[in-house]
C-alpha atoms as a PDB file:
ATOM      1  CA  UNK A   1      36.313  66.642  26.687  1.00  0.00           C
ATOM      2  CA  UNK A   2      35.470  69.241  24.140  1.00  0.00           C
ATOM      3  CA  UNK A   3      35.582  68.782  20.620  1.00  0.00           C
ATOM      4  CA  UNK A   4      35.497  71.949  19.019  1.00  0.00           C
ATOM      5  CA  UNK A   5      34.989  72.219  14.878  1.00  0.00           C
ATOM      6  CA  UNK A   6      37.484  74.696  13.201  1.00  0.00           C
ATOM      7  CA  UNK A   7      36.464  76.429   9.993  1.00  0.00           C
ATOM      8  CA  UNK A   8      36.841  78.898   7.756  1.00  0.00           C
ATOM      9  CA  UNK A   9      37.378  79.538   4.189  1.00  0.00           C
ATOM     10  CA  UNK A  10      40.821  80.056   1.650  1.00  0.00           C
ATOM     11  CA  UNK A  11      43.190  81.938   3.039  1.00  0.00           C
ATOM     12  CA  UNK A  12      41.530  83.053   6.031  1.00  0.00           C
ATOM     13  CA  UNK A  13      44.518  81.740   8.400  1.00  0.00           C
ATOM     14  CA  UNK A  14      42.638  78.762   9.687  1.00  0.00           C
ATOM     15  CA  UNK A  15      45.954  77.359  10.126  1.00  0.00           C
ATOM     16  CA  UNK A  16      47.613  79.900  12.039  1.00  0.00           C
ATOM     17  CA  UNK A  17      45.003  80.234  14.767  1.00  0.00           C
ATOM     18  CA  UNK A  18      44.612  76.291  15.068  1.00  0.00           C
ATOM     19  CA  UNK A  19      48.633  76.597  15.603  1.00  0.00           C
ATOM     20  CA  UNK A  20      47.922  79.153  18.710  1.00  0.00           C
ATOM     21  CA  UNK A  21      45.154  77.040  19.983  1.00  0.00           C
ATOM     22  CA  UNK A  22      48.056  74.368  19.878  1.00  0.00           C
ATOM     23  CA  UNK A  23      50.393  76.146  21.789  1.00  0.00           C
ATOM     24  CA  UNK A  24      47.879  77.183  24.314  1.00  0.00           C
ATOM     25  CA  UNK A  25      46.912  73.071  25.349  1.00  0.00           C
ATOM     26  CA  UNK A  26      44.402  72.037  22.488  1.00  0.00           C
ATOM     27  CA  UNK A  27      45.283  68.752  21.039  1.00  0.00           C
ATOM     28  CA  UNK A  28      44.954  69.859  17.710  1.00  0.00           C
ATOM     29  CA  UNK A  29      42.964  66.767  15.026  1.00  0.00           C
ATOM     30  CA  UNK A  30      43.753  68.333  11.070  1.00  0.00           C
ATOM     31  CA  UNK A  31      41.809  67.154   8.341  1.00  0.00           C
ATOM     32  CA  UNK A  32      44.210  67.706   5.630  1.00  0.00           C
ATOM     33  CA  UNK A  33      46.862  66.165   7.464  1.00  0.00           C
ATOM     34  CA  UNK A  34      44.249  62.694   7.893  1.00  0.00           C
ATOM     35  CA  UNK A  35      43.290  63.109   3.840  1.00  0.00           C
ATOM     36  CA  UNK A  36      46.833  62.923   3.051  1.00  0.00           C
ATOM     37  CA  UNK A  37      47.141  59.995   5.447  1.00  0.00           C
ATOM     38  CA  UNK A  38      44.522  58.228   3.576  1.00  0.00           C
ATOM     39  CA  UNK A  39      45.459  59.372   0.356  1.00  0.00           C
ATOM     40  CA  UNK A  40      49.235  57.532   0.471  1.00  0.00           C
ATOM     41  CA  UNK A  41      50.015  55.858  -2.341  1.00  0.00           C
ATOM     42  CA  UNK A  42      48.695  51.859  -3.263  1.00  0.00           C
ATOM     43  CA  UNK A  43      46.055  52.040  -0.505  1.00  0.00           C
ATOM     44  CA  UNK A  44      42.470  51.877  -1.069  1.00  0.00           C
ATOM     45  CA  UNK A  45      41.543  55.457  -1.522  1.00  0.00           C
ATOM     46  CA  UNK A  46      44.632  56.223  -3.713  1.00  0.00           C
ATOM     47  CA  UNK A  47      43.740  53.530  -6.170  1.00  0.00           C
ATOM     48  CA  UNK A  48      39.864  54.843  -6.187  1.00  0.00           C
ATOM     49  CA  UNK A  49      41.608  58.223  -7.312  1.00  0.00           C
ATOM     50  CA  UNK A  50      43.584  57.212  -9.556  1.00  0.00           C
ATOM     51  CA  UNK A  51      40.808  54.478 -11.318  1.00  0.00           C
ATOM     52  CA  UNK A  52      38.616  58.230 -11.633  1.00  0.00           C
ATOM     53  CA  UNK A  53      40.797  60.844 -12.242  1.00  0.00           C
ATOM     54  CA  UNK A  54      43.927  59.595 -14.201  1.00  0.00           C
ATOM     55  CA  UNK A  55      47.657  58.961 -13.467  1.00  0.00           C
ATOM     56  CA  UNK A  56      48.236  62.483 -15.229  1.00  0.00           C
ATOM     57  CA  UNK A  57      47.500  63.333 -11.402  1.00  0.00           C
ATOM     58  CA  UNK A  58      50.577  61.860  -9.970  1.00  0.00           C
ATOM     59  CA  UNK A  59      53.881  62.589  -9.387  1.00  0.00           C
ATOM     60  CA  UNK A  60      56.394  60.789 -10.891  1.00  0.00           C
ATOM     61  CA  UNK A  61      56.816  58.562  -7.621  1.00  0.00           C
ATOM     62  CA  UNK A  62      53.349  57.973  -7.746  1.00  0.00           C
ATOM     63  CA  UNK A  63      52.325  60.521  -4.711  1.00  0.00           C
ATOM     64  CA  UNK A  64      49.140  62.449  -5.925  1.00  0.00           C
ATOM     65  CA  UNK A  65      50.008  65.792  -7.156  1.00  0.00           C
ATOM     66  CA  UNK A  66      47.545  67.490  -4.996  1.00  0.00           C
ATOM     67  CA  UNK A  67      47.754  70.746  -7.594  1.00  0.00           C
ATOM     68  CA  UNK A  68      46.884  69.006  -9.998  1.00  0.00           C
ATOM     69  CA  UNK A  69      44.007  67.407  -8.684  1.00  0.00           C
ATOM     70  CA  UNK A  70      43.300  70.277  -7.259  1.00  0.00           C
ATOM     71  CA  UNK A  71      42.866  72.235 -10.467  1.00  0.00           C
ATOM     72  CA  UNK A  72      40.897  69.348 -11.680  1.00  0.00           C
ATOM     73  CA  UNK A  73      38.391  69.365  -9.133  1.00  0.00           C
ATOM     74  CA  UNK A  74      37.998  73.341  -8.412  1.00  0.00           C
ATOM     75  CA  UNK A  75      36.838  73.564 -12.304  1.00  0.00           C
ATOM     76  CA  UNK A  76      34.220  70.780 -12.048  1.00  0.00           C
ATOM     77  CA  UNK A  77      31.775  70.325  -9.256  1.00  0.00           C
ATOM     78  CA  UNK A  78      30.951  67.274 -10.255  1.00  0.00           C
ATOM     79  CA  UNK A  79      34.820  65.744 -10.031  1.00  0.00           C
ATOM     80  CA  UNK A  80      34.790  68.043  -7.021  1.00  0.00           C
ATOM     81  CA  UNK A  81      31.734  66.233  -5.174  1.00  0.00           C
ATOM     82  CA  UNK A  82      33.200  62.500  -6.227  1.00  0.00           C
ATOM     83  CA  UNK A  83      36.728  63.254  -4.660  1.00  0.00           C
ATOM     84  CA  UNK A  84      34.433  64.098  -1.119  1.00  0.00           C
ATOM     85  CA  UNK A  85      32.590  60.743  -1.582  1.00  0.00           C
ATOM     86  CA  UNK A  86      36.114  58.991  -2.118  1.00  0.00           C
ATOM     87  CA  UNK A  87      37.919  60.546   0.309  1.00  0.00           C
ATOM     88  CA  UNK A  88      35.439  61.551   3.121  1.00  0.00           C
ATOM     89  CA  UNK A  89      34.597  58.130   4.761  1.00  0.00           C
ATOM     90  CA  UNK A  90      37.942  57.254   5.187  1.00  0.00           C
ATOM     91  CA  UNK A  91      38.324  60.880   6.700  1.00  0.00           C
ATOM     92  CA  UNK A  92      35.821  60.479   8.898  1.00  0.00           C
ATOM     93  CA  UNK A  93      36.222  57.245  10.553  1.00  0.00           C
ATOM     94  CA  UNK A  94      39.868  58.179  11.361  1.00  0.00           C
ATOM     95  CA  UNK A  95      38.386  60.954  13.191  1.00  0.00           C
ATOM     96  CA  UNK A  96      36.610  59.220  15.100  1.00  0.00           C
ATOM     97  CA  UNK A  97      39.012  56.717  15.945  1.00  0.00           C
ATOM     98  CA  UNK A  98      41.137  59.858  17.215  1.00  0.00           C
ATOM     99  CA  UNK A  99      38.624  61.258  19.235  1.00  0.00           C
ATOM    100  CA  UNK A 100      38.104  57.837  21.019  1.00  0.00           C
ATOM    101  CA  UNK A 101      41.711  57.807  21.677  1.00  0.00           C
ATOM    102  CA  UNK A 102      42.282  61.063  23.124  1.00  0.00           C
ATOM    103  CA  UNK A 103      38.820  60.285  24.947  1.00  0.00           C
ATOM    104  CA  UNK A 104      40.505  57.359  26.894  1.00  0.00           C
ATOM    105  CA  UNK A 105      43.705  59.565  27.521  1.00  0.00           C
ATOM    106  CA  UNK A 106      42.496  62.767  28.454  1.00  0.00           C
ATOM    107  CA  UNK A 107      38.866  63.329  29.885  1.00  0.00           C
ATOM    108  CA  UNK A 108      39.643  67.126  30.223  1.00  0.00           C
ATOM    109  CA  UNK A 109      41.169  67.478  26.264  1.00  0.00           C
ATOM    110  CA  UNK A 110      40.138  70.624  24.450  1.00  0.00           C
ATOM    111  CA  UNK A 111      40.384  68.878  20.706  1.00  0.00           C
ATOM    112  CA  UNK A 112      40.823  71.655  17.533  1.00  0.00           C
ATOM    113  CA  UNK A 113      39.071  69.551  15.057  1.00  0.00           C
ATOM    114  CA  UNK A 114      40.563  71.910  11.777  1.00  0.00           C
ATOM    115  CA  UNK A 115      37.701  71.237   9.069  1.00  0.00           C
ATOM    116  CA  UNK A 116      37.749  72.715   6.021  1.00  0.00           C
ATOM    117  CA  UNK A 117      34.124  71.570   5.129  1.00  0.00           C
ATOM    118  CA  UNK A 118      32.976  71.439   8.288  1.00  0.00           C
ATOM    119  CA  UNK A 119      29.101  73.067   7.333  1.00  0.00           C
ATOM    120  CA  UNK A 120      29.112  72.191   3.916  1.00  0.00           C
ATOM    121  CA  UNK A 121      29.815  67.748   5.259  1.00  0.00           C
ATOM    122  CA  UNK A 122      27.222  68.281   7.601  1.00  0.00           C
ATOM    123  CA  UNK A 123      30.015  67.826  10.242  1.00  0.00           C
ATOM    124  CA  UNK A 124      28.143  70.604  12.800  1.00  0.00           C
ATOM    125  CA  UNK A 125      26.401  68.139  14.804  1.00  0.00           C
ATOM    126  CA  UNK A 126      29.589  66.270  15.198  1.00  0.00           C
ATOM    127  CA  UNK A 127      31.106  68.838  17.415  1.00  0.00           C
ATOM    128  CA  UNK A 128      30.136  70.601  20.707  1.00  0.00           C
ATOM    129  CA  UNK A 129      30.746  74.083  19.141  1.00  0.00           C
ATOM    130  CA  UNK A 130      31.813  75.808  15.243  1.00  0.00           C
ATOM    131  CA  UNK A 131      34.961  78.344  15.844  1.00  0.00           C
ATOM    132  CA  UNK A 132      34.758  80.636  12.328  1.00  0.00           C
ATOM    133  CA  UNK A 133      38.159  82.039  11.396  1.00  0.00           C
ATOM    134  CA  UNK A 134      36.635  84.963   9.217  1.00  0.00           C
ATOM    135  CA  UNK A 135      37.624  87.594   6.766  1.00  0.00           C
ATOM    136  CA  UNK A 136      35.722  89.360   3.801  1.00  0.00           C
ATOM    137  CA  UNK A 137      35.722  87.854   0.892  1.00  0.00           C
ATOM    138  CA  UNK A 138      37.752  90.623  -0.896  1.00  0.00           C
ATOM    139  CA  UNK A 139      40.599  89.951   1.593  1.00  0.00           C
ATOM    140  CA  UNK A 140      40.160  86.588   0.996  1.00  0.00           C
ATOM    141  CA  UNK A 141      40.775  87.086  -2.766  1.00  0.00           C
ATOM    142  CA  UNK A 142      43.590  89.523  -1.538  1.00  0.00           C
ATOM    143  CA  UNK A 143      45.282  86.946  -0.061  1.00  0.00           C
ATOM    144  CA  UNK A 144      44.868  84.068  -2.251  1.00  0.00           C
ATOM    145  CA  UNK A 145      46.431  86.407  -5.025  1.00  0.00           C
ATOM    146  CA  UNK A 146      49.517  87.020  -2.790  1.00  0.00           C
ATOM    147  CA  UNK A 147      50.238  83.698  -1.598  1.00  0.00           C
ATOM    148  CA  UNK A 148      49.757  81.628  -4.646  1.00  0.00           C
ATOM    149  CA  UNK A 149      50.754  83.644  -7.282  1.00  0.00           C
ATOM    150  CA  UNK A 150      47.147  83.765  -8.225  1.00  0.00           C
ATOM    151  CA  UNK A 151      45.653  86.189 -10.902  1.00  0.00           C
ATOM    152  CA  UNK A 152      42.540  88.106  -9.373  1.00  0.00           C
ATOM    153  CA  UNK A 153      40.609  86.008 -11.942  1.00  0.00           C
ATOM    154  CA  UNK A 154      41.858  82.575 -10.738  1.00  0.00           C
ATOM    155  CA  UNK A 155      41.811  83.708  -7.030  1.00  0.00           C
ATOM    156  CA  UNK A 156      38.030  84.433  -7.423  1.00  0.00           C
ATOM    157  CA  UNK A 157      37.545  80.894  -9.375  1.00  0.00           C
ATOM    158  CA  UNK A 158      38.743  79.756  -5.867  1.00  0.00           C
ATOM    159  CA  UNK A 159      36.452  81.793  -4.282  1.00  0.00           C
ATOM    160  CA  UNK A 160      33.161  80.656  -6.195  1.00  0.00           C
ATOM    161  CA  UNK A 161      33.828  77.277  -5.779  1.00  0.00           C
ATOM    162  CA  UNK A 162      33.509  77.180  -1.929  1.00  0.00           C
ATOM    163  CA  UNK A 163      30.613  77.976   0.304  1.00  0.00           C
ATOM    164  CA  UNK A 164      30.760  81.390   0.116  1.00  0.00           C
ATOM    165  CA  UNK A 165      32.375  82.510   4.222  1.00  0.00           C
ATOM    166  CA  UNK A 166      29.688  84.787   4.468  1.00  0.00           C
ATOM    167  CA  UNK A 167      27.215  81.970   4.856  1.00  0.00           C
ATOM    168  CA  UNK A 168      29.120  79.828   7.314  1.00  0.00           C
ATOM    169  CA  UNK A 169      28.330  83.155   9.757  1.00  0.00           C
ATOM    170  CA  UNK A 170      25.267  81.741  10.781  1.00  0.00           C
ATOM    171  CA  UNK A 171      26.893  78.247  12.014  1.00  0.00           C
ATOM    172  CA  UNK A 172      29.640  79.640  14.181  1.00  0.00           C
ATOM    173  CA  UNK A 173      29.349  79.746  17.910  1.00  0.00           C
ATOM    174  CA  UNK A 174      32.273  81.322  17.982  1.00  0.00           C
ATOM    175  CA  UNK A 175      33.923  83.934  15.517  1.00  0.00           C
ATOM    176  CA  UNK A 176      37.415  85.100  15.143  1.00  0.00           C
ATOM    177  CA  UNK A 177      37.987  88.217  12.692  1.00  0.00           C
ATOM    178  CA  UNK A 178      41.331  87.867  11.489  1.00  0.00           C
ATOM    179  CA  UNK A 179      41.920  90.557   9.024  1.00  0.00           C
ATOM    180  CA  UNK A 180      44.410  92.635  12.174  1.00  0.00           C
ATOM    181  CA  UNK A 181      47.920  92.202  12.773  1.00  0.00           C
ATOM    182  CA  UNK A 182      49.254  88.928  14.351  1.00  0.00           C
ATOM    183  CA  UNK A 183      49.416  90.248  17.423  1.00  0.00           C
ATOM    184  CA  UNK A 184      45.815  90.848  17.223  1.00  0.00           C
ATOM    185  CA  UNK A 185      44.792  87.201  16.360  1.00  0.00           C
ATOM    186  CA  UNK A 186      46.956  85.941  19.099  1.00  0.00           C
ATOM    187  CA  UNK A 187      45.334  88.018  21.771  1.00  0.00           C
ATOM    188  CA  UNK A 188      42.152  87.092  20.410  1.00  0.00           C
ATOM    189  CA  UNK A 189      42.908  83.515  20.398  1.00  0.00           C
ATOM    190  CA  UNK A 190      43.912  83.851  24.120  1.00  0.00           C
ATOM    191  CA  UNK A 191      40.582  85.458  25.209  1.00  0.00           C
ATOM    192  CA  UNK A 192      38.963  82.577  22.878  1.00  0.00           C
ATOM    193  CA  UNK A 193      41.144  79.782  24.567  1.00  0.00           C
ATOM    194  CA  UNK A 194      40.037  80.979  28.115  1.00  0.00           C
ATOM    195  CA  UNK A 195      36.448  80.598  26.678  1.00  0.00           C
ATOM    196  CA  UNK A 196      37.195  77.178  25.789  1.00  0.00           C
ATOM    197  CA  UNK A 197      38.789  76.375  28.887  1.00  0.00           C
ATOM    198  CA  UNK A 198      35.457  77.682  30.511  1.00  0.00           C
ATOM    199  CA  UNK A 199      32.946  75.471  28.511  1.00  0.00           C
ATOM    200  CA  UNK A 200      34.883  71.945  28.963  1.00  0.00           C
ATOM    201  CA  UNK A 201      34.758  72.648  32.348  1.00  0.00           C
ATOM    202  CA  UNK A 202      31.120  73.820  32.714  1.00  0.00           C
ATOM    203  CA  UNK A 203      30.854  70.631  30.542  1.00  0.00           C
ATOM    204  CA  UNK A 204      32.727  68.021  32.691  1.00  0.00           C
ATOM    205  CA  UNK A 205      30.742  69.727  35.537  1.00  0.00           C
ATOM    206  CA  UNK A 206      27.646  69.208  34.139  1.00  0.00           C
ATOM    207  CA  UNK A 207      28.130  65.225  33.216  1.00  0.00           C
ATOM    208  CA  UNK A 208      29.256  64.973  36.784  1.00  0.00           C
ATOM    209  CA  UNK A 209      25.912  66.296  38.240  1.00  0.00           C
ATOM    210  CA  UNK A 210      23.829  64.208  35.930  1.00  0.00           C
END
């Protein structure tokens, strides 16, 4: 099994190439779908939440308004930091309990771990490799602008309040430059997948020499 660790930063299309990786075999693990998992309403890490940043953050059904509390927490580091320390753990050990699963099924899985925070959680050492879906930061900014509605200033608040994509360079293993067409991404996402392929079966190989 390889677990590979997907990153990137806003708007980067993180999401698109974990969807290729999908429909090329990789059993794809996504963080944001587990934090909204652990984030449903009346459990544990809802009421922690809501007991530190308000009801004014839900909806009127009591869902968290995850714009909301996103605005919140991308003007404050500080709220930013205690919504990781809420939400995180609970993250975390349903990863694992995923990867154990998919262990027991599937000793040959290729596993698209899609982490947001990857490097800045200290998640590196958790995976057997860091695939970097990368573009400039000015494209980033572009982008942001275009698909949220975002003025240049507010796109650029984004920006500045994530590790900076230039930085997360020197963690990848593996880097896909996805400022080209779609056509582009997808044939580089097919010469990445047959790297992949490659390494979980130099791995498997190698665990069944030892």
């Amino acid at each position: 099994m390889l677990n590979v660790g997907l990153t990137g930063g806003i708007a980067c299309g993180k999401s698109t190439v974990a969807r290729m990786l999908a429909e090329k075999g990789a059993v794809l693990i996504d963080f944001d779908e587990m934090a909204h998992a652990v984030e449903d309403s009346g459990g544990p890490v809802w009421r922690e939440i809501v007991r530190h940043f308000g009801e004014e953050i839900l909806h009127e059904d009591r869902t968290i308004d995850r714009r909301k509390l996103g605005e919140t927490v991308f003007a404050d580091r500080e709220k930013r930091e205690l919504l990781n320390r809420l939400v995180h753990p609970a993250i975390f050990e349903e990863w694992q309990r995923r990867l154990e699963e998919i262990r027991t099924r599937r000793a040959d899985a290729i596993i698209v771990s899609d982490i947001p925070l990857l490097v800045e959680a200290g998640l590196k050492e958790m995976v057997d490799l860091v695939l970097l879906v990368y573009i400039t930061p000015e494209e980033q900014i572009r982008r942001v602008m275009a698909r949220n509605g975002f003025s240049r200033e507010e796109a650029e608040r984004r920006l500045a309040a994530q590790m900076p994509i230039e930085e997360k360079l020197r963690w990848a293993d593996i880097i896909i430059h996805n400022e080209g067409s779609p056509e582009e991404t997808r044939r580089t996402v097919c010469t990445v997948w047959m790297e992949l392929q490659n390494r979980e079966q130099r791995r498997r190989e190698g665990i069944g020499r030892s």
